[in-house]
N, C-alpha and C. Protein backbone atom coordinates (compact mmCIF):
# COMPACT_ATOMS: atom_id res chain seq x y z
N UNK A 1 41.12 -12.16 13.68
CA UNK A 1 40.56 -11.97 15.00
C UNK A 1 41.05 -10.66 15.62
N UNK A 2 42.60 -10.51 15.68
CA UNK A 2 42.57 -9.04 15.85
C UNK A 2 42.33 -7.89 15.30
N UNK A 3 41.95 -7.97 13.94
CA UNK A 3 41.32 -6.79 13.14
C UNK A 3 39.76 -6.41 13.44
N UNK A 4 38.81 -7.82 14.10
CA UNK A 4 37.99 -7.57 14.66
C UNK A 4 38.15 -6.50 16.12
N UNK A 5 39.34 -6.95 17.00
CA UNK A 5 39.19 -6.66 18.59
C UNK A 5 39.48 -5.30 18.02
N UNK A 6 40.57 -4.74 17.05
CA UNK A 6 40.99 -3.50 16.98
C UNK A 6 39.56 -2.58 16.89
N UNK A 7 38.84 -3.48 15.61
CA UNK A 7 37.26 -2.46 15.54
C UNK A 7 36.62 -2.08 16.40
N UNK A 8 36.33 -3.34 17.27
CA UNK A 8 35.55 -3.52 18.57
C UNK A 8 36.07 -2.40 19.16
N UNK A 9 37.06 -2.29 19.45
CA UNK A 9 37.81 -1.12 20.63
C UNK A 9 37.61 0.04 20.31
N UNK A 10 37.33 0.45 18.61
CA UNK A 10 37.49 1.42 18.16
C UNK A 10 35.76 2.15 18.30
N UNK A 11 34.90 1.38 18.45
CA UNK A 11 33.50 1.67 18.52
C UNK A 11 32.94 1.56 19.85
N UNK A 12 33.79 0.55 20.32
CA UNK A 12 32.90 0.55 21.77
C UNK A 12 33.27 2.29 22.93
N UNK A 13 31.91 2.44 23.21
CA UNK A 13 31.34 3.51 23.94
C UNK A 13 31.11 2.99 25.54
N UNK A 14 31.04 4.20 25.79
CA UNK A 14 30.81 4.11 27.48
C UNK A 14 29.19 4.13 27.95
N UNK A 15 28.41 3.34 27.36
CA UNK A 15 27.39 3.53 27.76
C UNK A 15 26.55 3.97 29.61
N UNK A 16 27.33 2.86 30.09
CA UNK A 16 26.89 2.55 31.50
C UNK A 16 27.24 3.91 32.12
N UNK A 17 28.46 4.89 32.21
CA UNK A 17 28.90 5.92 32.74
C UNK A 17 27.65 7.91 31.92
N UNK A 18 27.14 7.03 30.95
CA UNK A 18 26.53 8.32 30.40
C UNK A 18 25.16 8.54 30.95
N UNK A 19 24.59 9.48 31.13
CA UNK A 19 23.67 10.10 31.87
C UNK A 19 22.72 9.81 30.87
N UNK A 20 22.92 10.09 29.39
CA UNK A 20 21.75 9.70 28.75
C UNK A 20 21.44 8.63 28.52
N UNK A 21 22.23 7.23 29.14
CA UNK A 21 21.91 6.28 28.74
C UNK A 21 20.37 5.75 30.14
N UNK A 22 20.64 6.81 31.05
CA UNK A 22 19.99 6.74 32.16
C UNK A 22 18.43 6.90 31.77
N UNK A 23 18.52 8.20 31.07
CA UNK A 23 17.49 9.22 30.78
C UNK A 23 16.52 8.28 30.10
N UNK A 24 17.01 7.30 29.12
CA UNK A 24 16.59 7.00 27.67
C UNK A 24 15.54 5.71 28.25
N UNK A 25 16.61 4.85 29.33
CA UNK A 25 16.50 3.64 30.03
C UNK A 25 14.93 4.59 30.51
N UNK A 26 14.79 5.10 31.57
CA UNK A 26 13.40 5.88 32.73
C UNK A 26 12.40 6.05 31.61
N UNK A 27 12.73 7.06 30.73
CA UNK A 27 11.82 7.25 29.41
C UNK A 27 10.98 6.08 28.69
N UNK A 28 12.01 5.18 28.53
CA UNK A 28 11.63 3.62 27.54
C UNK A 28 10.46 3.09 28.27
N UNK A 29 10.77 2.89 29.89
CA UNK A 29 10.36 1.87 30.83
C UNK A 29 8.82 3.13 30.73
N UNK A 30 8.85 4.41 31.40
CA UNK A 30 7.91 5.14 31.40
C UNK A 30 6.59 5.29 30.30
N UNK A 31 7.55 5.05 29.11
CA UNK A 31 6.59 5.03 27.49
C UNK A 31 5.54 3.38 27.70
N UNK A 32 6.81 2.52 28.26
CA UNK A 32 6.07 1.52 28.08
C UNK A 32 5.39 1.30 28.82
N UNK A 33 4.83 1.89 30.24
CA UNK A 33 3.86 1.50 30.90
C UNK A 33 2.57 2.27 30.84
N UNK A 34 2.94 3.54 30.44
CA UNK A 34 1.86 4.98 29.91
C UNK A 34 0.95 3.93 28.90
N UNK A 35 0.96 3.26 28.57
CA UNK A 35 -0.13 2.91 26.85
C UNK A 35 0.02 1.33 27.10
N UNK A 36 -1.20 0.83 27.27
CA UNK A 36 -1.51 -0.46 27.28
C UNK A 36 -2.23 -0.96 25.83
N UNK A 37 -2.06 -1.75 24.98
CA UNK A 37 -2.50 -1.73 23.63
C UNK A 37 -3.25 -0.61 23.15
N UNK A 38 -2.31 0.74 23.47
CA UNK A 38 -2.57 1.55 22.50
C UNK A 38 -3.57 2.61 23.63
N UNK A 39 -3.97 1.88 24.47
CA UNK A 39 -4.77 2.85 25.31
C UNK A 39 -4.00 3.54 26.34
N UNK A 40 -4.07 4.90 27.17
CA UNK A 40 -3.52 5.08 27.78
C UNK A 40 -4.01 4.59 29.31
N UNK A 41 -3.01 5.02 30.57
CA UNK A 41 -3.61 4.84 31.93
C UNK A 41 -4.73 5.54 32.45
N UNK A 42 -4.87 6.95 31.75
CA UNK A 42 -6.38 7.62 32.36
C UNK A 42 -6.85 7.66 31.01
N UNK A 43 -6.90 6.84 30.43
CA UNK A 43 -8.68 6.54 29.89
C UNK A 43 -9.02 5.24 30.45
N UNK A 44 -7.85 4.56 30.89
CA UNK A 44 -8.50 3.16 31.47
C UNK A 44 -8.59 3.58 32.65
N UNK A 45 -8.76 4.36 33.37
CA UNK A 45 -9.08 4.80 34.74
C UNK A 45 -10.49 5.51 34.48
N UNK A 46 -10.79 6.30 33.62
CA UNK A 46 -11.83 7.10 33.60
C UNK A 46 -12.98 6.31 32.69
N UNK A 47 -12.68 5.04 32.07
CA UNK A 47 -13.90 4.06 31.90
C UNK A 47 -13.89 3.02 33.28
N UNK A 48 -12.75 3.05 33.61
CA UNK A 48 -13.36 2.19 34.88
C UNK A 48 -14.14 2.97 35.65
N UNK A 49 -13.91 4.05 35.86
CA UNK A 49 -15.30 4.74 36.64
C UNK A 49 -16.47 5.13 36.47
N UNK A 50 -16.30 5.77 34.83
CA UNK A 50 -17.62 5.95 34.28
C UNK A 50 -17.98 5.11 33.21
N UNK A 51 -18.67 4.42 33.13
CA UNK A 51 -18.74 3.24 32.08
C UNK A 51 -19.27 3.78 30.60
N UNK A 52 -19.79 5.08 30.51
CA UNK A 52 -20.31 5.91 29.38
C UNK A 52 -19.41 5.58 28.28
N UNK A 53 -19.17 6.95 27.80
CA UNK A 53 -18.33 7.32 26.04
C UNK A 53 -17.01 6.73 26.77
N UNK A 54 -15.94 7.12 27.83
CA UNK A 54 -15.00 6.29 27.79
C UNK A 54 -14.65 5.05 27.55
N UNK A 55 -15.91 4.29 28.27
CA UNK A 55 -15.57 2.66 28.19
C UNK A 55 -15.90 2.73 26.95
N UNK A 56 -16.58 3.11 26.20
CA UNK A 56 -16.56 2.68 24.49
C UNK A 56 -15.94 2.99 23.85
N UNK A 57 -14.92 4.42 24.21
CA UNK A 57 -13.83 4.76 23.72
C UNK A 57 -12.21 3.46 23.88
N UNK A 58 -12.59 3.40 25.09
CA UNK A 58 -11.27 1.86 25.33
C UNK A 58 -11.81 1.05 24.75
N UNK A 59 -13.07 0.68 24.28
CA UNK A 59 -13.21 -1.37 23.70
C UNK A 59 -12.61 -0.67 22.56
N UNK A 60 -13.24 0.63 21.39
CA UNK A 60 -12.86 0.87 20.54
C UNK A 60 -11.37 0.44 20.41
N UNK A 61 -10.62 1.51 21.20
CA UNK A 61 -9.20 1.82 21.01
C UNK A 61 -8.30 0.19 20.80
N UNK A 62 -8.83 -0.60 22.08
CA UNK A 62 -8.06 -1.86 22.33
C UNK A 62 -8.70 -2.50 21.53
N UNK A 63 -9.68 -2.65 20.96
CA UNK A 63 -9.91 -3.62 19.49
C UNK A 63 -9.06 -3.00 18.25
N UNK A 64 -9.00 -1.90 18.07
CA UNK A 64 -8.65 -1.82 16.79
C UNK A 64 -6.89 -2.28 17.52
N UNK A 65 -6.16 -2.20 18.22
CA UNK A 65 -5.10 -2.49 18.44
C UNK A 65 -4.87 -3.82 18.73
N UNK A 66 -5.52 -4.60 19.36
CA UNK A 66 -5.59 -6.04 18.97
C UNK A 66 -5.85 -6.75 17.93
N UNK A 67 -6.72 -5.84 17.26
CA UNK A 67 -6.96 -6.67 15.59
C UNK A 67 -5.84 -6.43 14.85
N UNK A 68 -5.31 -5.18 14.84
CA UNK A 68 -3.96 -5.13 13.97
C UNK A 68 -2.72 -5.87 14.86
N UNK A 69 -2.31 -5.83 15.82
CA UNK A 69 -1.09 -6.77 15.99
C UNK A 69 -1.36 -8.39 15.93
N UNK A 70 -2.68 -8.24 15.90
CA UNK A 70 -3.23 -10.12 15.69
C UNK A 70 -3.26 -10.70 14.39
N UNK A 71 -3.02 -9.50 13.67
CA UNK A 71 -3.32 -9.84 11.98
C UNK A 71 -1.88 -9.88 11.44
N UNK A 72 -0.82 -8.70 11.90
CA UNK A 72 0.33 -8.86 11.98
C UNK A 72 1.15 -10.08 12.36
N UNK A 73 0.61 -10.73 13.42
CA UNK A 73 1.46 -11.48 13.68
C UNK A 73 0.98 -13.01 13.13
N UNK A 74 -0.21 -13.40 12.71
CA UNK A 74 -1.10 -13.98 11.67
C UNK A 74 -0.50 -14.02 9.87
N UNK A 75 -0.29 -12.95 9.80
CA UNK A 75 0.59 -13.06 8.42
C UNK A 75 2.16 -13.06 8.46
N UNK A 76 2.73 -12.53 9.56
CA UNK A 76 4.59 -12.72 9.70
C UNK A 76 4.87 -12.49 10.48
N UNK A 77 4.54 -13.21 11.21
CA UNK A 77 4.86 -13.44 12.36
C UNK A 77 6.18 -14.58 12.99
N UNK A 78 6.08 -15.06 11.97
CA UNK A 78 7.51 -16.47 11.58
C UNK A 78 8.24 -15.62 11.34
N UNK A 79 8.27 -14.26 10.17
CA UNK A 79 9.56 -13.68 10.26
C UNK A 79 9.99 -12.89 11.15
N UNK A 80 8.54 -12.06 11.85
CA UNK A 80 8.73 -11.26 13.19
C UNK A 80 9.74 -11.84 14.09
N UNK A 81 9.37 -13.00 14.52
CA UNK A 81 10.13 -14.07 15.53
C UNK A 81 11.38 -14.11 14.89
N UNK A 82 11.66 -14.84 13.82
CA UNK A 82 13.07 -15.15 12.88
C UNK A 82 13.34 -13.81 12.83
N UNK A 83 13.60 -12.77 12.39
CA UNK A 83 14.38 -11.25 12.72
C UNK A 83 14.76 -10.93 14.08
N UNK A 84 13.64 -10.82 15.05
CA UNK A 84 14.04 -10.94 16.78
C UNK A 84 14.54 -11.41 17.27
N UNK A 85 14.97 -12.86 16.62
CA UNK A 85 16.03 -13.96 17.23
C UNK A 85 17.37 -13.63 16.80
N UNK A 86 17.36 -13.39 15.39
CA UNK A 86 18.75 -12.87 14.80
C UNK A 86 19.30 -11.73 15.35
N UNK A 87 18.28 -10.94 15.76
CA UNK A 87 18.69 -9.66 16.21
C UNK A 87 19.54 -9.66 17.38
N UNK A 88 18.60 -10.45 18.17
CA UNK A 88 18.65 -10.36 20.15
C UNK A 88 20.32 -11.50 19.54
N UNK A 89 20.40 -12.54 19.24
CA UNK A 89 21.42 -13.45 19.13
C UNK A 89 23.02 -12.56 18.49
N UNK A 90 22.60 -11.93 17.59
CA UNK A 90 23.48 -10.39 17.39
C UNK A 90 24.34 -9.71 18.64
N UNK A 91 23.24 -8.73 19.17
CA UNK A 91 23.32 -8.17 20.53
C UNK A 91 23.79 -9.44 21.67
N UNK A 92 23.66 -10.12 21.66
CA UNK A 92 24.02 -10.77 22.82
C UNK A 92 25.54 -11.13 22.49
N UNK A 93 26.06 -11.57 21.56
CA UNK A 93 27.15 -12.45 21.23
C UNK A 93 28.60 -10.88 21.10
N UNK A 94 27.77 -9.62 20.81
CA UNK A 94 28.59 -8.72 20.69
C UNK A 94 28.74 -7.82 22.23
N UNK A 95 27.90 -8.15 22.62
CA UNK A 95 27.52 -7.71 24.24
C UNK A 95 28.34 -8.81 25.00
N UNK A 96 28.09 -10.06 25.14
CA UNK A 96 28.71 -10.96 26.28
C UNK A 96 29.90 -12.00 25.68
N UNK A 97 30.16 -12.07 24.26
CA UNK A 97 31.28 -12.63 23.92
C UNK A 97 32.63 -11.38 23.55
N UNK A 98 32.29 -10.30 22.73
CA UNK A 98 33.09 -9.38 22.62
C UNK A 98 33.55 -8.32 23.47
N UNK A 99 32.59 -8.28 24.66
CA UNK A 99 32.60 -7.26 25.82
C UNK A 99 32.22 -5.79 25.03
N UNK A 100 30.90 -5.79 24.60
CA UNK A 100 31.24 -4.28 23.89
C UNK A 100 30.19 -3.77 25.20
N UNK A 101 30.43 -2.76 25.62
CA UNK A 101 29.71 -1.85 26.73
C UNK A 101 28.18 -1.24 25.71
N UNK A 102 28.88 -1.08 24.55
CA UNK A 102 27.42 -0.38 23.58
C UNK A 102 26.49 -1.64 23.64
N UNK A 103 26.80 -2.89 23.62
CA UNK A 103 25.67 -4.01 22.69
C UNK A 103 24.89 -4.27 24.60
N UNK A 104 25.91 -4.49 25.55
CA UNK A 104 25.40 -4.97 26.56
C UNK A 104 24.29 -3.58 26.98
N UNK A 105 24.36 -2.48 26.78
CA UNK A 105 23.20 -1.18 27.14
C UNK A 105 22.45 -1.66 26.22
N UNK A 106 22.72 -1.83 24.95
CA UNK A 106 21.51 -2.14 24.15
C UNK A 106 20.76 -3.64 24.48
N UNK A 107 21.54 -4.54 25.15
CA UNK A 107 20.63 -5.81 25.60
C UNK A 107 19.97 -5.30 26.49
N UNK A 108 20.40 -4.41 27.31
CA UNK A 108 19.08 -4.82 28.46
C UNK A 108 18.07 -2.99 27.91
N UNK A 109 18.21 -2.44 26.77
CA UNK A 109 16.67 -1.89 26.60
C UNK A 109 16.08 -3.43 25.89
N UNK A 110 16.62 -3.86 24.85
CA UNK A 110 15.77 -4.35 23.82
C UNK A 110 15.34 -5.76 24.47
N UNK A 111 16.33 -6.91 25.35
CA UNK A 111 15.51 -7.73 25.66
C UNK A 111 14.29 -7.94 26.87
N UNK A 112 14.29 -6.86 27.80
CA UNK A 112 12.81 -6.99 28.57
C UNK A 112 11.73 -6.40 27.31
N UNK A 113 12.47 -5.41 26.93
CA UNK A 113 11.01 -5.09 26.05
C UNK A 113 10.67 -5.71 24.80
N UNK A 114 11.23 -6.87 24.43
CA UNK A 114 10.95 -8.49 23.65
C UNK A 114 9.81 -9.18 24.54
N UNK A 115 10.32 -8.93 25.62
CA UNK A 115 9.16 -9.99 26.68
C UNK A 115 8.07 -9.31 26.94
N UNK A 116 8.05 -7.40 27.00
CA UNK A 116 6.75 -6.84 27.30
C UNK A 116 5.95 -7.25 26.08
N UNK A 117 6.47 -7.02 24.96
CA UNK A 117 6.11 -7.67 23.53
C UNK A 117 5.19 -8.79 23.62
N UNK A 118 5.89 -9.61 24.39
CA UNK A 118 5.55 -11.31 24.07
C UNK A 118 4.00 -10.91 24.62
N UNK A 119 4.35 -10.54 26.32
CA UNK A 119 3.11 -10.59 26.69
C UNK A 119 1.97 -9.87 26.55
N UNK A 120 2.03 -8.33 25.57
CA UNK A 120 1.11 -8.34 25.26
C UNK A 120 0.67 -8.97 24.09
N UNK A 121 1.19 -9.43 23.15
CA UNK A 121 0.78 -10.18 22.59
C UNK A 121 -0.22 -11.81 22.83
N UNK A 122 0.04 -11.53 24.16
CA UNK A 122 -0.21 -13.28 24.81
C UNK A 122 -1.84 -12.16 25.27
N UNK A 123 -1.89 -11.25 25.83
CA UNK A 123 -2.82 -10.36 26.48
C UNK A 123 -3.84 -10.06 25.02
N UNK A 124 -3.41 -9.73 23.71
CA UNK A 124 -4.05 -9.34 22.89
C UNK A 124 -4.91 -10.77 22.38
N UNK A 125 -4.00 -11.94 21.99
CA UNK A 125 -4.77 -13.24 21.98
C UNK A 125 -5.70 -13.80 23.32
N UNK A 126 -5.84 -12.88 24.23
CA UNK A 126 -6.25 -13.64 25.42
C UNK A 126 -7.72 -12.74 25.01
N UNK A 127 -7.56 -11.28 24.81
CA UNK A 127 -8.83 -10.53 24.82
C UNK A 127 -9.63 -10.99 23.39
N UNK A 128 -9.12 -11.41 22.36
CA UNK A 128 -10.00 -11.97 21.01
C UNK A 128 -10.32 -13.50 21.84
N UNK A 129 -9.90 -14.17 22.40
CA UNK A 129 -10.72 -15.36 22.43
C UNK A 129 -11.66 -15.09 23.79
N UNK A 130 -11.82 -14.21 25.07
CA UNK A 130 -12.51 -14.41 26.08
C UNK A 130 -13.52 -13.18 25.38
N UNK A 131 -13.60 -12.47 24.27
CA UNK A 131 -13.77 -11.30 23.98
C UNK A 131 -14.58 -10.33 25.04
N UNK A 132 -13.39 -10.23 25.90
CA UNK A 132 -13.13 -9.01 27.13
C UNK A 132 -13.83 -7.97 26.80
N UNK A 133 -14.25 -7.57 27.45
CA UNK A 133 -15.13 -6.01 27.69
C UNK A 133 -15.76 -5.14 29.03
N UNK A 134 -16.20 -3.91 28.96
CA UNK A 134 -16.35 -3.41 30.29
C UNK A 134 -14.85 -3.94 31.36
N UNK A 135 -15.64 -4.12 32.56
CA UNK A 135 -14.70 -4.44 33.88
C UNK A 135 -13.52 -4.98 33.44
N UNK A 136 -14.09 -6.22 33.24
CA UNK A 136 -13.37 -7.42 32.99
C UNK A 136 -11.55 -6.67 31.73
N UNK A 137 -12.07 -6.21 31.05
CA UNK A 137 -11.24 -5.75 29.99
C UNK A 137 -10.21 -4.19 30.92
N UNK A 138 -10.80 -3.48 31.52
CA UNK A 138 -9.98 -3.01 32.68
C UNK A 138 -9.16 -3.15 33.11
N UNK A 139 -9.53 -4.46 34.12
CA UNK A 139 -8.76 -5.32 35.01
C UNK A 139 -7.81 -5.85 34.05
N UNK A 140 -8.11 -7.07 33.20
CA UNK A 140 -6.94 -7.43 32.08
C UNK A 140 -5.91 -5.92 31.78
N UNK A 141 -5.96 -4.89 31.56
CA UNK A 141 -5.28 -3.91 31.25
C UNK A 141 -4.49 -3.67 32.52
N UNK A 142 -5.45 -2.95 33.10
CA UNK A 142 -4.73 -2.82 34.57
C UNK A 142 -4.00 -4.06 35.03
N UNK A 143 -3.92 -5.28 35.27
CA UNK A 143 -3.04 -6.26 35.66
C UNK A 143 -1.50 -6.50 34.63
N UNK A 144 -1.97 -6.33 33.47
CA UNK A 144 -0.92 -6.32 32.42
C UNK A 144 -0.02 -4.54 32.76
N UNK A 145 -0.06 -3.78 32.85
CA UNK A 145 0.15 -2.47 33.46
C UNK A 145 1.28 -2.78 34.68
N UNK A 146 0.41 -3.51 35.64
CA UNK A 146 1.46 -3.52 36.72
C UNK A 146 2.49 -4.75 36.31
N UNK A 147 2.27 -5.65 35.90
CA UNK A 147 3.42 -6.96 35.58
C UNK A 147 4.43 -5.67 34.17
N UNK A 148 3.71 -4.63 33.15
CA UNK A 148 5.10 -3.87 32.69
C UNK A 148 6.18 -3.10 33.93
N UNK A 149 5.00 -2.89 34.30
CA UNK A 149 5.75 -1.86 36.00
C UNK A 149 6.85 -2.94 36.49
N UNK A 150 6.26 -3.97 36.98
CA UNK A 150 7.41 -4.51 37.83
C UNK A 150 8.17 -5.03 36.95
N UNK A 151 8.16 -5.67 35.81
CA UNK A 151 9.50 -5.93 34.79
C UNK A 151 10.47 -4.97 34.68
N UNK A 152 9.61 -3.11 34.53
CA UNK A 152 10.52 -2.24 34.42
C UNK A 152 11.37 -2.15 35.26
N UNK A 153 10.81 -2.33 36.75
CA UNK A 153 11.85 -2.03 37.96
C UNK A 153 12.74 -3.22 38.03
N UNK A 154 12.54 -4.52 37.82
CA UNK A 154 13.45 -5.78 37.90
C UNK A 154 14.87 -4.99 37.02
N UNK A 155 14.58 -4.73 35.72
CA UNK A 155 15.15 -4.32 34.85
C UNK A 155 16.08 -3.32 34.58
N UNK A 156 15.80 -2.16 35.68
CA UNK A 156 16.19 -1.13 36.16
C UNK A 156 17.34 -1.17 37.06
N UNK A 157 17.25 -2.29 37.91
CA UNK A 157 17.76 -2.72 39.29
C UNK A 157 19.16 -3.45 38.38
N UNK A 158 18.64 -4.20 37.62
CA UNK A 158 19.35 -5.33 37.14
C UNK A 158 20.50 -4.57 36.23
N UNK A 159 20.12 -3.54 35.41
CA UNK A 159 20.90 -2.65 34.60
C UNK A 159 21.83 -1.67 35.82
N UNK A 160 21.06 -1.37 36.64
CA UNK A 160 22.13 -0.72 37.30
C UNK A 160 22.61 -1.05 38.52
N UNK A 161 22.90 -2.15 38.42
CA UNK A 161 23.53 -3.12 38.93
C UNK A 161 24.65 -3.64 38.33
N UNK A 162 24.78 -4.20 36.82
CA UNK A 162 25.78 -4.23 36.17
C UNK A 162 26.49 -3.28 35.49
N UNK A 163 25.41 -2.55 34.78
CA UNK A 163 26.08 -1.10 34.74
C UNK A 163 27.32 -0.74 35.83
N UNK A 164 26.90 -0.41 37.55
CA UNK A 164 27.80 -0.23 38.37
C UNK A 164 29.24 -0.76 38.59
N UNK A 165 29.05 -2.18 38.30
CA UNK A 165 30.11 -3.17 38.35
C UNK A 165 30.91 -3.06 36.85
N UNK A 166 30.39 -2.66 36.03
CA UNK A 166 31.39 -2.49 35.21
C UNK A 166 31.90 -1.28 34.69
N UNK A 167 31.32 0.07 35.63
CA UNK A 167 31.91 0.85 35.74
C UNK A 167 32.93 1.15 36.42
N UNK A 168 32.39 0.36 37.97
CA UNK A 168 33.86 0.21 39.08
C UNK A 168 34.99 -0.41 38.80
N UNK A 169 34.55 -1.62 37.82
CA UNK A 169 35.89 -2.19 37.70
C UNK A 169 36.88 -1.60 36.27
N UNK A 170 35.93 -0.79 35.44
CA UNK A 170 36.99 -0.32 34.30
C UNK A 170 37.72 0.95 35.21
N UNK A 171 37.10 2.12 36.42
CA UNK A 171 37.56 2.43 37.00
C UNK A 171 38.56 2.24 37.54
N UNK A 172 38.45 0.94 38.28
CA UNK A 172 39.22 0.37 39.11
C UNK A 172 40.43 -0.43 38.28
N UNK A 173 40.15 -0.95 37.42
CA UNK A 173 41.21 -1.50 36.30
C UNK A 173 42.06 -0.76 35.28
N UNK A 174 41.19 0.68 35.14
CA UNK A 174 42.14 1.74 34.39
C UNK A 174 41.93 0.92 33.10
N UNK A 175 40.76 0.46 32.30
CA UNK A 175 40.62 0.48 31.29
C UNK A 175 40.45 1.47 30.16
């Protein structure tokens, strides 16, 4: 057990105090709200207005991106899940049982964006069975868009929030 804590000590990083861990966090959250299955925010703005070559450019784009993560997750998707669990159960146990500052920065990129995951995935099975199009397929985008938005900011708040507190107190503790 102490040849573990010695390692632990010897790897763990200052994530919460580094600027790039800031940068990476704004970037992640930013990537992930820019591209809704694969489409971006102004082409789904510019078929919602003009219903021409754009809107056929988005059914295009968001079908071929729903058919492939639907087929993906159709053939391994048991292991998709079984790897993500091992993974996140990894990160968590080295993050909140070992205190490593590296695993807990890495829980909070990788587990909201497990859940943006989930739900578009829940969004991609929602558009093959109502088979969404025009408006309707928009709106589904655009509503899924703002629920990444506000996860990002929950997420944001929430990271630097603990981030803070466990900067003040290794500060404050002279760790």
């Amino acid at each position: 057990m102490a040849f573990l804590e010695n390692i632990f000590s010897l790897i763990d990083m200052r994530s919460f105090s580094s600027v790039w861990f800031w940068i990476v966090l704004a970037l992640y959250w930013s990537a992930a709200s820019q591209f809704v299955l694969g489409a971006s925010f102004d082409l789904i703005m510019r078929a919602r207005k003009d219903a021409g070559q754009n809107m056929d450019d988005l059914q295009t784009l968001v079908a071929i991106h729903v058919r492939r993560k639907l087929t993906l997750m159709r053939r391994t998707g048991h292991w998709i899940v079984g790897f993500a669990a091992a993974l996140l159960t990894l990160i968590v146990m080295l993050a909140f049982v070992y205190w490593l500052e590296i695993a807990q920065a890495v829980f909070f990129l990788i587990f909201p964006m497990m859940l943006v995951r989930l739900l578009e995935l829940r969004l991609s099975f929602r558009i093959e069975r109502e088979a969404l199009h025009g408006a309707k397929l928009c709106r589904a985008l655009l509503r899924f868009r703002f629920w990444v938005q506000f996860l990002g900011v929950i997420t944001i708040f929430i990271t630097a929030i603990w981030g803070m507190l466990h900067v003040l107190s290794r500060s404050a503790l002279s760790f």
